[in-house]
N, C-alpha and C. Protein backbone atom coordinates (compact mmCIF):
# COMPACT_ATOMS: atom_id res chain seq x y z
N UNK A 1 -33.92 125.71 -70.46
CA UNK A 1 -33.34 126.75 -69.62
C UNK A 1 -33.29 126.23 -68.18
N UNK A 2 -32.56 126.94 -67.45
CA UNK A 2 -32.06 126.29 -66.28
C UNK A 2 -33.39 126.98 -65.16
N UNK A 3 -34.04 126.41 -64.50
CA UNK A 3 -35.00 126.90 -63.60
C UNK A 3 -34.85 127.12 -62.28
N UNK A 4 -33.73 125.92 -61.52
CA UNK A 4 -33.63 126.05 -60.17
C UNK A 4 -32.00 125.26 -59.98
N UNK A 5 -31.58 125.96 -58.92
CA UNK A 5 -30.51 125.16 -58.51
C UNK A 5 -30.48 124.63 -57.50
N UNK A 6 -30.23 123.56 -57.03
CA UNK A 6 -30.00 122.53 -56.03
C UNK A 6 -28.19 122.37 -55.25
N UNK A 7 -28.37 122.37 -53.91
CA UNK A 7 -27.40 121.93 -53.65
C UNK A 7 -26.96 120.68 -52.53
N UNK A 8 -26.03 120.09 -52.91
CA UNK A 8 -25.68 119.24 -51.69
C UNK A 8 -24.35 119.65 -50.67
N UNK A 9 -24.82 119.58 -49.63
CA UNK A 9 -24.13 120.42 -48.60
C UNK A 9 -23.20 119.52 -48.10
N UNK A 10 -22.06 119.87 -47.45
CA UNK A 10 -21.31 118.94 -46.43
C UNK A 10 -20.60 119.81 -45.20
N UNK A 11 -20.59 119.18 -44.11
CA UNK A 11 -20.01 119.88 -43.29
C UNK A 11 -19.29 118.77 -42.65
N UNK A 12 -17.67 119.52 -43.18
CA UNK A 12 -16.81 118.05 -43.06
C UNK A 12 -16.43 117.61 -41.91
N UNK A 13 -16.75 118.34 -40.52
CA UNK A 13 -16.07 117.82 -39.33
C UNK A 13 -17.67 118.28 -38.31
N UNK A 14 -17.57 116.89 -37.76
CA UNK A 14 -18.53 117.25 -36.56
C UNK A 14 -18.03 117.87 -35.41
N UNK A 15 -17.22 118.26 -35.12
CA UNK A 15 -16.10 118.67 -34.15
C UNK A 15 -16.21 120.16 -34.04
N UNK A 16 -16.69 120.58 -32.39
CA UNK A 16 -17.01 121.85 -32.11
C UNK A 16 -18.73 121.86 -32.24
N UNK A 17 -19.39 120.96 -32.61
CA UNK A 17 -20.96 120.62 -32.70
C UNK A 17 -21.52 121.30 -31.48
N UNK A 18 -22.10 121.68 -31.03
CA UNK A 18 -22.37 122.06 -29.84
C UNK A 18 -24.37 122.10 -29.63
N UNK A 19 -25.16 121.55 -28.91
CA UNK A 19 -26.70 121.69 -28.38
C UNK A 19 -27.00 122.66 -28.68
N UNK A 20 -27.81 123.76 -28.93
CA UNK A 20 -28.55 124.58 -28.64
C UNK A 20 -29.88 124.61 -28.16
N UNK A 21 -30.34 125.65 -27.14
CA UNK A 21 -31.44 125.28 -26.53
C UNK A 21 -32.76 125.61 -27.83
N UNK A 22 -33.75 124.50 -27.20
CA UNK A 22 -34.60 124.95 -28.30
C UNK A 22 -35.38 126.23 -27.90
N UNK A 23 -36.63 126.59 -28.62
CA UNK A 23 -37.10 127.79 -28.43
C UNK A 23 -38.52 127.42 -27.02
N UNK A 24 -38.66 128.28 -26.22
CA UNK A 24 -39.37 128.57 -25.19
C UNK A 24 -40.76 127.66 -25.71
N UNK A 25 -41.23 126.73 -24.46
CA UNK A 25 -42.03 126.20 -24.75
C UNK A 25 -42.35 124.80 -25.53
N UNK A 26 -41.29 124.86 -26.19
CA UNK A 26 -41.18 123.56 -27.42
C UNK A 26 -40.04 122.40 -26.30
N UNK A 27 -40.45 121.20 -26.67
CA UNK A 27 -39.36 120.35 -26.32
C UNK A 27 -39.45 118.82 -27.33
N UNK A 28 -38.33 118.03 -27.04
CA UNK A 28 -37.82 116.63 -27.79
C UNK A 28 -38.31 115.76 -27.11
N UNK A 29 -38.90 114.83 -27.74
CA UNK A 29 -39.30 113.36 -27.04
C UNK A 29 -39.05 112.47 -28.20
N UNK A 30 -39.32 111.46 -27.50
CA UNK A 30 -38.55 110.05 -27.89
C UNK A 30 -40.15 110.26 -28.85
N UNK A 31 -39.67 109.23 -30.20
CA UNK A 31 -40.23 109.35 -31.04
C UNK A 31 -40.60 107.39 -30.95
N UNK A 32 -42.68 107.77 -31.01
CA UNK A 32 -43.10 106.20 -31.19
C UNK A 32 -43.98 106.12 -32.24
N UNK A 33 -44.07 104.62 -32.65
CA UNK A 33 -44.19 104.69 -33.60
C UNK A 33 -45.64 105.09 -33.98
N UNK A 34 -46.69 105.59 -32.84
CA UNK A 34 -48.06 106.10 -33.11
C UNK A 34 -48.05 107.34 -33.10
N UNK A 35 -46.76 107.98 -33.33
CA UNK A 35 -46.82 109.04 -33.83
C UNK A 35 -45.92 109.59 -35.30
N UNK A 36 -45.67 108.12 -35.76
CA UNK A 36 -45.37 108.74 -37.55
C UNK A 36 -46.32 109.37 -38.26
N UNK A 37 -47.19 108.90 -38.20
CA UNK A 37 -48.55 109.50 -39.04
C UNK A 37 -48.21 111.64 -38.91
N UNK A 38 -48.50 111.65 -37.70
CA UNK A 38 -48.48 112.90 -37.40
C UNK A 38 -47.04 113.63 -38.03
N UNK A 39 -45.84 113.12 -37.69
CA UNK A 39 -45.04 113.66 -38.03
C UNK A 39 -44.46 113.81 -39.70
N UNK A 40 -44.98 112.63 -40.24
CA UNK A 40 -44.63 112.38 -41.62
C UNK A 40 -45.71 113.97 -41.86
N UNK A 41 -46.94 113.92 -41.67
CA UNK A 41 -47.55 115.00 -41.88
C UNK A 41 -47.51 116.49 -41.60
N UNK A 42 -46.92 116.31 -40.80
CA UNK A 42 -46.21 117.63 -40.35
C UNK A 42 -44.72 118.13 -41.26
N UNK A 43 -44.20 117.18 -41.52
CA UNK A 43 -42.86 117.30 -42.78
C UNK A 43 -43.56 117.52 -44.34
N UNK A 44 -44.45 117.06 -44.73
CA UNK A 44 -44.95 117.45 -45.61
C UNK A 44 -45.80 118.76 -45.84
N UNK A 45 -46.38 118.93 -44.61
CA UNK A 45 -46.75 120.28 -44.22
C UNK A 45 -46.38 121.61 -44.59
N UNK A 46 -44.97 121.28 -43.91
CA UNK A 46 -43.53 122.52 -44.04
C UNK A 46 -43.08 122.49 -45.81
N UNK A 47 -43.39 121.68 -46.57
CA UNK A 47 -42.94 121.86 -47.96
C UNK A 47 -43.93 122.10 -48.66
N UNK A 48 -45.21 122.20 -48.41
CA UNK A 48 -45.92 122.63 -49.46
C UNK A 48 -45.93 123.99 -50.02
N UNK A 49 -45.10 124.47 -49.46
CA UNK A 49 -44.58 126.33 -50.07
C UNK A 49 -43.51 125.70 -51.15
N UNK A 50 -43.04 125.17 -50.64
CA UNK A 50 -41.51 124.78 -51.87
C UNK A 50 -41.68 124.31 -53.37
N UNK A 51 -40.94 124.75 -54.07
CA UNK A 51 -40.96 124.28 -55.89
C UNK A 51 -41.20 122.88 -55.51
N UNK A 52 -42.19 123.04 -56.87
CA UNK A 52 -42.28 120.93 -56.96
C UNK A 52 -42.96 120.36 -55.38
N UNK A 53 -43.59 120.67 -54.49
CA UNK A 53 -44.31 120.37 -53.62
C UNK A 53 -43.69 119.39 -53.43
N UNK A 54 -44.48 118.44 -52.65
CA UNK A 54 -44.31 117.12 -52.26
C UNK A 54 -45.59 116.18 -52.66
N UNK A 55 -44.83 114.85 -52.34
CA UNK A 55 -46.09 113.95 -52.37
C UNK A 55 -46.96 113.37 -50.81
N UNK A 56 -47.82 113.51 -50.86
CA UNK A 56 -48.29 113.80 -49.05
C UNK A 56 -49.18 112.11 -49.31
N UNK A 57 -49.31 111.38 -50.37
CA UNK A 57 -50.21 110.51 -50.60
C UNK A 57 -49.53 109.07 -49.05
N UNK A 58 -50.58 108.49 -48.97
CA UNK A 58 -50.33 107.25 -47.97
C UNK A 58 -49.35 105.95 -48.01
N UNK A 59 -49.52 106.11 -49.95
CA UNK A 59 -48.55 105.28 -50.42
C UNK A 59 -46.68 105.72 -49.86
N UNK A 60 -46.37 106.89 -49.91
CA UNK A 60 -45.31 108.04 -50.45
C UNK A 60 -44.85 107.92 -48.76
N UNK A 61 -45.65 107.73 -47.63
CA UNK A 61 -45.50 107.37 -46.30
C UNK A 61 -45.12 106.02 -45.67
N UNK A 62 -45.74 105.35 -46.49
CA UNK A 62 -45.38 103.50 -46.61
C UNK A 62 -44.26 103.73 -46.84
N UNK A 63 -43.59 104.04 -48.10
CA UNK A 63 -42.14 103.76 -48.67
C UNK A 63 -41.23 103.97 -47.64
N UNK A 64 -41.50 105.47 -47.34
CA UNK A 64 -40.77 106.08 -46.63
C UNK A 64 -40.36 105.46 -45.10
N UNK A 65 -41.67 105.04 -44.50
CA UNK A 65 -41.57 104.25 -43.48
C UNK A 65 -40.60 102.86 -43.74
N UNK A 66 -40.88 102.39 -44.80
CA UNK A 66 -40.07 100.79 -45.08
C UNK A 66 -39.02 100.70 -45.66
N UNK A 67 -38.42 102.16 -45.64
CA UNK A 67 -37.27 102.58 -46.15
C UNK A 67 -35.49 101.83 -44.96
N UNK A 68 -34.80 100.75 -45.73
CA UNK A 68 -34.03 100.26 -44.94
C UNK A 68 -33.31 101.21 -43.68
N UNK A 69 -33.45 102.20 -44.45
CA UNK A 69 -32.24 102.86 -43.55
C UNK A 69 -33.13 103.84 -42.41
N UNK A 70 -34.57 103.94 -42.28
CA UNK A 70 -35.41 104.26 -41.34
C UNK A 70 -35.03 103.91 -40.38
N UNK A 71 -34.56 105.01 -39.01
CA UNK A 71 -34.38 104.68 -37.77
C UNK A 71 -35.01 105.94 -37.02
N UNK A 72 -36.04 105.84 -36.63
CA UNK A 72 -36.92 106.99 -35.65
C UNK A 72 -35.92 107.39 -34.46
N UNK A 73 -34.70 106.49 -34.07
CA UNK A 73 -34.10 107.26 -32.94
C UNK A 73 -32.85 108.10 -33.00
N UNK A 74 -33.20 108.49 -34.36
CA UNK A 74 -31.59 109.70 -35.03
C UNK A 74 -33.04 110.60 -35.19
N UNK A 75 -34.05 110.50 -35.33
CA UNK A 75 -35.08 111.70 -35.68
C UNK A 75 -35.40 112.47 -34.05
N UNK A 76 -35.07 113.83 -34.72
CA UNK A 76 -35.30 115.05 -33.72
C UNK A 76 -36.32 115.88 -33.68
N UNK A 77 -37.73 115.47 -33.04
CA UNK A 77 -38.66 115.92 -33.02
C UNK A 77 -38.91 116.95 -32.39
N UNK A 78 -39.81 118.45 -32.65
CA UNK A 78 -40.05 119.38 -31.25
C UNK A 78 -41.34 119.55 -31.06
N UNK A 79 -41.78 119.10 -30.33
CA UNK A 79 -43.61 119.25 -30.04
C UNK A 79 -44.11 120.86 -29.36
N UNK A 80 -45.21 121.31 -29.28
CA UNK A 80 -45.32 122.14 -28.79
C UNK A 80 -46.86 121.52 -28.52
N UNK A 81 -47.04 121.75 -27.04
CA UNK A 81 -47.90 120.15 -26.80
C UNK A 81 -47.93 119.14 -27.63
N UNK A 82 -49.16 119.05 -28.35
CA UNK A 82 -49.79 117.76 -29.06
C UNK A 82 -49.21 117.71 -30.30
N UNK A 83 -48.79 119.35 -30.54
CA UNK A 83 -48.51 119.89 -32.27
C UNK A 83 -47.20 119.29 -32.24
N UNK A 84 -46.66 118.75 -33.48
CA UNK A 84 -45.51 118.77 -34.18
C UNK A 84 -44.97 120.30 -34.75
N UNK A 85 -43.93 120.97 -33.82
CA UNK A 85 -43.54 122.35 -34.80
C UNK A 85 -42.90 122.44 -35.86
N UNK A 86 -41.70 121.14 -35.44
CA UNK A 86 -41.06 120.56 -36.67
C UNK A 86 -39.79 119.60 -35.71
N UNK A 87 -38.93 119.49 -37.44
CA UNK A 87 -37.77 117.93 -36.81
C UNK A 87 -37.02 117.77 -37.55
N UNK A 88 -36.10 117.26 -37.39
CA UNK A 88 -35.24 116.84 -38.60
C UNK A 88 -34.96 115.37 -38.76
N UNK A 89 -35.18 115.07 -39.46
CA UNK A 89 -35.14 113.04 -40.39
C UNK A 89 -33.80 113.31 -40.48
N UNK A 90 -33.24 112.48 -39.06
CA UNK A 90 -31.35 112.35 -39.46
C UNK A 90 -30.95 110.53 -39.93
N UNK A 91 -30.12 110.84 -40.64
CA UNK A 91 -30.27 109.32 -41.27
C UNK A 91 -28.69 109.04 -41.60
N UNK A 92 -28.77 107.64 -41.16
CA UNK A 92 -27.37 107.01 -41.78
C UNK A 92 -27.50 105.81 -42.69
N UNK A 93 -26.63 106.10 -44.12
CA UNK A 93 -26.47 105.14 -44.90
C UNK A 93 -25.43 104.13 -44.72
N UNK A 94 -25.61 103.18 -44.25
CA UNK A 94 -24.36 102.36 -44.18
C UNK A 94 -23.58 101.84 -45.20
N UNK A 95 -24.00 101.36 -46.22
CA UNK A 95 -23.63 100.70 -47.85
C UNK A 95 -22.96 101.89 -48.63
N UNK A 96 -23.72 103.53 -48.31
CA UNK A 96 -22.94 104.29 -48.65
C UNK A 96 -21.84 105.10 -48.07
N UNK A 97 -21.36 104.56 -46.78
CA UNK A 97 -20.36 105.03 -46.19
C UNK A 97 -19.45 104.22 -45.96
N UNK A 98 -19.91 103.00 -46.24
CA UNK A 98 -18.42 101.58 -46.63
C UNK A 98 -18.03 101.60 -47.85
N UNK A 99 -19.33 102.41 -48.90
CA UNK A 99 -18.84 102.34 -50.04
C UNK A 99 -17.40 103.39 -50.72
N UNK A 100 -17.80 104.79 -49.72
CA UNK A 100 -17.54 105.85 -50.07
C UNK A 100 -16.24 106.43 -49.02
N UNK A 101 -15.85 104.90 -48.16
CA UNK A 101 -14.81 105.43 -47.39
C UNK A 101 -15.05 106.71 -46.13
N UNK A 102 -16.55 106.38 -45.52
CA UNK A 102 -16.90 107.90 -45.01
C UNK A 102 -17.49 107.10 -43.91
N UNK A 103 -17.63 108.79 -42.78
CA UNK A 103 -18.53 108.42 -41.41
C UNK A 103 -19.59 109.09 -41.77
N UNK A 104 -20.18 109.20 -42.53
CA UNK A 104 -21.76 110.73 -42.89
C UNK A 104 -22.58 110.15 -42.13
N UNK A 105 -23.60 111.07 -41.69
CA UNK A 105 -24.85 110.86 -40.89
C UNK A 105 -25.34 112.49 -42.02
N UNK A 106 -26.45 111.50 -42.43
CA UNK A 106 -27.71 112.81 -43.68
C UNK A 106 -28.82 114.05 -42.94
N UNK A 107 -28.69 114.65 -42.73
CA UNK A 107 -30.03 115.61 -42.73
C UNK A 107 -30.89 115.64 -43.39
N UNK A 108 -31.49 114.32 -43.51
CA UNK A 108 -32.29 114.04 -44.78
C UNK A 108 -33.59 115.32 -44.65
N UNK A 109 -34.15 115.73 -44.03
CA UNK A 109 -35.36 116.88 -43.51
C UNK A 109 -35.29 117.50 -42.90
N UNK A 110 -35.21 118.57 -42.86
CA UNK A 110 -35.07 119.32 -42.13
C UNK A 110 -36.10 120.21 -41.90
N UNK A 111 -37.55 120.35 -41.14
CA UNK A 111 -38.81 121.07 -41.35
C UNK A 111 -38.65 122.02 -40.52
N UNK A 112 -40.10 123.19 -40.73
CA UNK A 112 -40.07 123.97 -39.68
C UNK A 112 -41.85 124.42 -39.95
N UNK A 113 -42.92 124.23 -38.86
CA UNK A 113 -44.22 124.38 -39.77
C UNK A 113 -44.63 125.81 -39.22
N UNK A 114 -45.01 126.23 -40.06
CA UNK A 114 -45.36 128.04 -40.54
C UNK A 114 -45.10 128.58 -39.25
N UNK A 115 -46.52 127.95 -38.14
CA UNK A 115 -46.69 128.57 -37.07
C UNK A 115 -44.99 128.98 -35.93
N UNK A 116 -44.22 128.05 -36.15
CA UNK A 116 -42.99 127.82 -35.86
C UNK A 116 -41.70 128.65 -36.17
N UNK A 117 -42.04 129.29 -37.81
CA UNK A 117 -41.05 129.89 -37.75
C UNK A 117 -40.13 131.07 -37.52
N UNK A 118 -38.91 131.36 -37.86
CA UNK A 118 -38.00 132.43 -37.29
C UNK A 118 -38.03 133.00 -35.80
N UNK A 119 -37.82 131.49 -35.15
CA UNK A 119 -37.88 131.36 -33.58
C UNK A 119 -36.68 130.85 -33.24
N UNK A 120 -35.78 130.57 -34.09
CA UNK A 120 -34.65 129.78 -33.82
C UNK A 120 -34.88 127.78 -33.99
N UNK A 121 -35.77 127.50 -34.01
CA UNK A 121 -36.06 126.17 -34.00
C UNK A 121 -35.26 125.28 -35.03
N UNK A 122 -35.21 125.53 -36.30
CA UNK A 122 -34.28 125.04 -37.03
C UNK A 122 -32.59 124.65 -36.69
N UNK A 123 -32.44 125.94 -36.57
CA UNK A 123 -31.13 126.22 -36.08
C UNK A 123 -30.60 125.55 -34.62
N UNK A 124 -31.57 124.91 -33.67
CA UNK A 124 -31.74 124.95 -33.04
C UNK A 124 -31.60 123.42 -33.16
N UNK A 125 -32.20 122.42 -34.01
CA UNK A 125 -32.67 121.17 -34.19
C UNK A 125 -31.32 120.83 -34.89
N UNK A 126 -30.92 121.60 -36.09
CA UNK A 126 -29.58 121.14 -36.77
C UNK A 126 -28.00 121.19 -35.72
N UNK A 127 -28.23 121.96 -34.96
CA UNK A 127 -27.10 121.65 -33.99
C UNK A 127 -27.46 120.57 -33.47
N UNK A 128 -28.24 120.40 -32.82
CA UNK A 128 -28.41 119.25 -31.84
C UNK A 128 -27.99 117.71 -32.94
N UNK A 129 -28.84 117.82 -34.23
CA UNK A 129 -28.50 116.53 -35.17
C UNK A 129 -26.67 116.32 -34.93
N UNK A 130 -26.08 117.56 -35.37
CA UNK A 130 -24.38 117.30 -35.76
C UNK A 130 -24.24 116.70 -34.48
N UNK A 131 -24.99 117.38 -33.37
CA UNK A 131 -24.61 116.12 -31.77
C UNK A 131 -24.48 114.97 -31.89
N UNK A 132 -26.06 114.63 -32.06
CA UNK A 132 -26.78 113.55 -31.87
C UNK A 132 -25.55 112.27 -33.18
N UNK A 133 -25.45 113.24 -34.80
CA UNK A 133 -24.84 112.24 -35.86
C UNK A 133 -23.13 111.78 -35.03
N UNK A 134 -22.57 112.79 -33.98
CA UNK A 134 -20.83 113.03 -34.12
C UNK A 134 -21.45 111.63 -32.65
N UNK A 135 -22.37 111.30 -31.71
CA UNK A 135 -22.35 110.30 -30.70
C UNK A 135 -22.24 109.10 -31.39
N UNK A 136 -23.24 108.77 -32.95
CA UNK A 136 -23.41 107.42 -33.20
C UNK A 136 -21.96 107.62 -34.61
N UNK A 137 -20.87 108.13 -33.67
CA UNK A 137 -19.63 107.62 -34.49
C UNK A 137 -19.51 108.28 -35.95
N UNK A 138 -20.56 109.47 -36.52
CA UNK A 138 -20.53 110.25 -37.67
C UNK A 138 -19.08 111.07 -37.10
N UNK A 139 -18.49 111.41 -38.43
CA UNK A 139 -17.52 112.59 -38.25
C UNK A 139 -17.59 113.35 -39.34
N UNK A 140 -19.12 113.25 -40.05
CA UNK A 140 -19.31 114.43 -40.94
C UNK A 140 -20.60 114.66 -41.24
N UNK A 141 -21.56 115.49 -41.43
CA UNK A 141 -22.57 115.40 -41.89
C UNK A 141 -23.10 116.19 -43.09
N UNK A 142 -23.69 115.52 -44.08
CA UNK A 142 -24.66 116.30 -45.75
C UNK A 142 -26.18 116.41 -45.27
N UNK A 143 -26.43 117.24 -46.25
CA UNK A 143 -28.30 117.49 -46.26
C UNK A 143 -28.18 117.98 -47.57
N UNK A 144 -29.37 118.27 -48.35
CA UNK A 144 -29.82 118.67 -49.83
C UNK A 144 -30.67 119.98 -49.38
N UNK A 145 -30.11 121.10 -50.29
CA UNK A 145 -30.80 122.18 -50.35
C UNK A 145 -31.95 122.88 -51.70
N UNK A 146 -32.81 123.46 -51.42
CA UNK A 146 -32.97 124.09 -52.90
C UNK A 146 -32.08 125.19 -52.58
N UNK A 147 -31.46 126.01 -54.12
CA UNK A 147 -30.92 127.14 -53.85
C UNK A 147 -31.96 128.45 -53.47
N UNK A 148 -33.41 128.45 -53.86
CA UNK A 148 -34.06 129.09 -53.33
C UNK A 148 -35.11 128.93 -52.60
N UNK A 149 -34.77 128.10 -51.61
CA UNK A 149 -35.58 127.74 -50.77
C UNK A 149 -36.24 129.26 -50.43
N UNK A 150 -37.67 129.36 -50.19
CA UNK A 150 -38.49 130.38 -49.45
C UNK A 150 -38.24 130.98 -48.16
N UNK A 151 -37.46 129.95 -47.07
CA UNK A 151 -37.19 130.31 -45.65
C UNK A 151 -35.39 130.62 -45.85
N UNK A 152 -35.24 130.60 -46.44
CA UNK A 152 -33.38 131.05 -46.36
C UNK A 152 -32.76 129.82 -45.90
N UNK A 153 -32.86 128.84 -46.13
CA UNK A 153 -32.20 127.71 -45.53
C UNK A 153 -30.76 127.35 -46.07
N UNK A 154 -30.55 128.12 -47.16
CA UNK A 154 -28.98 127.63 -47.68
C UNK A 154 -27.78 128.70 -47.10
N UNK A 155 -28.92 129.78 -46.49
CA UNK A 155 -27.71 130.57 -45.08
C UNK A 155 -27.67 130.18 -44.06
N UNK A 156 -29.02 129.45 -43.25
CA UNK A 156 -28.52 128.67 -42.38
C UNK A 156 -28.03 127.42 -42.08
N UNK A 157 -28.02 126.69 -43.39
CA UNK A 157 -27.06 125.72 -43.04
C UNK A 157 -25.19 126.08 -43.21
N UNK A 158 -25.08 126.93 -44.19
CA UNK A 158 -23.85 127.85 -44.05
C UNK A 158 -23.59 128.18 -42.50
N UNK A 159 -24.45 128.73 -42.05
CA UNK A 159 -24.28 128.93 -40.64
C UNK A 159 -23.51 128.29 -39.39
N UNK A 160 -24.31 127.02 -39.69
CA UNK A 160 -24.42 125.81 -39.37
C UNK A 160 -23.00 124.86 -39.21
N UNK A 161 -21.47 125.51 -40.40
CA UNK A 161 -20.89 124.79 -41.15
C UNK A 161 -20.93 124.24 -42.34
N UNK A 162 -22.05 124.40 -42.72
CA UNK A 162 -22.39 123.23 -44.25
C UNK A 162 -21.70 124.47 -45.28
N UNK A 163 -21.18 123.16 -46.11
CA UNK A 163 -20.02 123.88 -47.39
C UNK A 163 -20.98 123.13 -48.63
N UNK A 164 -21.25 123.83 -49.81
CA UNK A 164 -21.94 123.27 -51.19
C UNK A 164 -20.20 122.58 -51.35
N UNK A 165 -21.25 121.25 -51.38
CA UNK A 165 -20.32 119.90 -52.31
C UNK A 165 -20.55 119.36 -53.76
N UNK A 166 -21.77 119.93 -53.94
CA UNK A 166 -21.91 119.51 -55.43
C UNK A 166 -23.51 120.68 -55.69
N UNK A 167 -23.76 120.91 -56.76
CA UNK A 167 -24.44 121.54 -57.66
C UNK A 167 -25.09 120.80 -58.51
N UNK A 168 -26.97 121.06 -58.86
CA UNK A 168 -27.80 120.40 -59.78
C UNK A 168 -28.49 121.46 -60.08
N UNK A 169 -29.01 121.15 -61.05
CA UNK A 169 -29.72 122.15 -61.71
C UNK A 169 -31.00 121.32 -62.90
N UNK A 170 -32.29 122.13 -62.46
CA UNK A 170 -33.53 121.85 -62.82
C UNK A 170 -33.92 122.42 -64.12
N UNK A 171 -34.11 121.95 -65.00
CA UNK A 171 -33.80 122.13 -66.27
C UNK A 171 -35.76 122.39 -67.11
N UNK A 172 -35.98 123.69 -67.74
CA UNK A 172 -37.28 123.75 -68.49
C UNK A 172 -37.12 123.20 -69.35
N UNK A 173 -37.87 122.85 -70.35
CA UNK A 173 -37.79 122.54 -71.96
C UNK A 173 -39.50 122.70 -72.34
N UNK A 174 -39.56 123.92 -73.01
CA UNK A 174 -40.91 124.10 -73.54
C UNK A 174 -41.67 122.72 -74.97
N UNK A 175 -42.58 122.54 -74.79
CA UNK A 175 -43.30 120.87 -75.28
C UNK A 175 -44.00 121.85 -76.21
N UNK A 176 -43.85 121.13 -77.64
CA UNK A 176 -45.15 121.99 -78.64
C UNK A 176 -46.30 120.78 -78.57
N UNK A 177 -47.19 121.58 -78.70
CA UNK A 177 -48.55 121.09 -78.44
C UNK A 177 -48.88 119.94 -79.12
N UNK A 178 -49.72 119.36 -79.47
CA UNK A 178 -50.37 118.59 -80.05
C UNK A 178 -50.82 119.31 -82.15
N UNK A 179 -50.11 118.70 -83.04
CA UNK A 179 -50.45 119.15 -83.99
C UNK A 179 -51.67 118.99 -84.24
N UNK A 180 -52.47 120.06 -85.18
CA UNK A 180 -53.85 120.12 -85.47
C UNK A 180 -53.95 119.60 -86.91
């Protein structure tokens, strides 16, 4: 039986993108690298409400860090002093946009941590990305949704512009036990 639906979003024109201010108190800084630790942790943070959790292990941070297409200066961080509130992991595939005939820049993450939310911060971080993706030459940007995400996130990226480009779906299959 079908359990969850997934979607992949697109919002086909960066055009009309516009800043929004973030929320009172919070601001963006340049992201170094003695502060991945914190932030990888803070993104994992924000999903442990979500189906299927995450993996928060040290290994699961390595990858991620040594991941080719890792570039900390498309990532949009908002601190509130010392705290990480949240950010979004903006990312460009190059191999898949020579492959695919495209300018995409990904929303690969998009977080927001508890204390943080329904302040505008999200909304707030995803405009600024379509900025930040339409400067380094993007003229479109995707992100991955659950369809029931807990925080409403598949209305605000609608919001946002984002159009469902494709549909997945998470599939049960009940296991009989072990015969006796």
């Amino acid at each position: 039986e079908v359990v969850r639906w997934f979607f992949e979003m697109v919002r086909p024109s960066l055009e009309g993108a516009e800043d929004l201010p973030l929320p009172q108190g919070l601001e963006l800084r340049s992201v170094t690298p003695d502060q991945y630790p914190a932030i990888w942790r803070a993104n994992r943070e924000a999903f442990r409400d979500h189906w299927g959790g995450s993996d928060e292990s040290e290994a699961a941070m390595r990858r991620f860090l040594e991941s080719p297409e890792m570039d900390p200066s498309l990532w949009l961080i908002a601190w509130d002093g010392d705290e990480v509130a949240g950010g979004v992991i903006n990312v460009i595939y190059p191999d898949q946009n020579e492959a695919l005939g495209l300018r995409r820049g990904w929303l690969d993450s998009v977080f927001t941590r508890r204390p943080w939310r329904r302040r505008g911060l999200a909304r707030s971080l995803i405009a600024r990305s379509l900025v930040l993706l339409r400067s380094r030459s993007m003229t479109s940007a995707a992100l991955g949704v659950d369809g029931d995400n807990p925080q409403g996130a598949l209305g605000l990226y609608e919001e946002a512009g984002f159009r469902t480009h494709d549909r997945f779906m998470a599939w049960r299959k009940p296991m009989e036990g072990p015969r006796q």
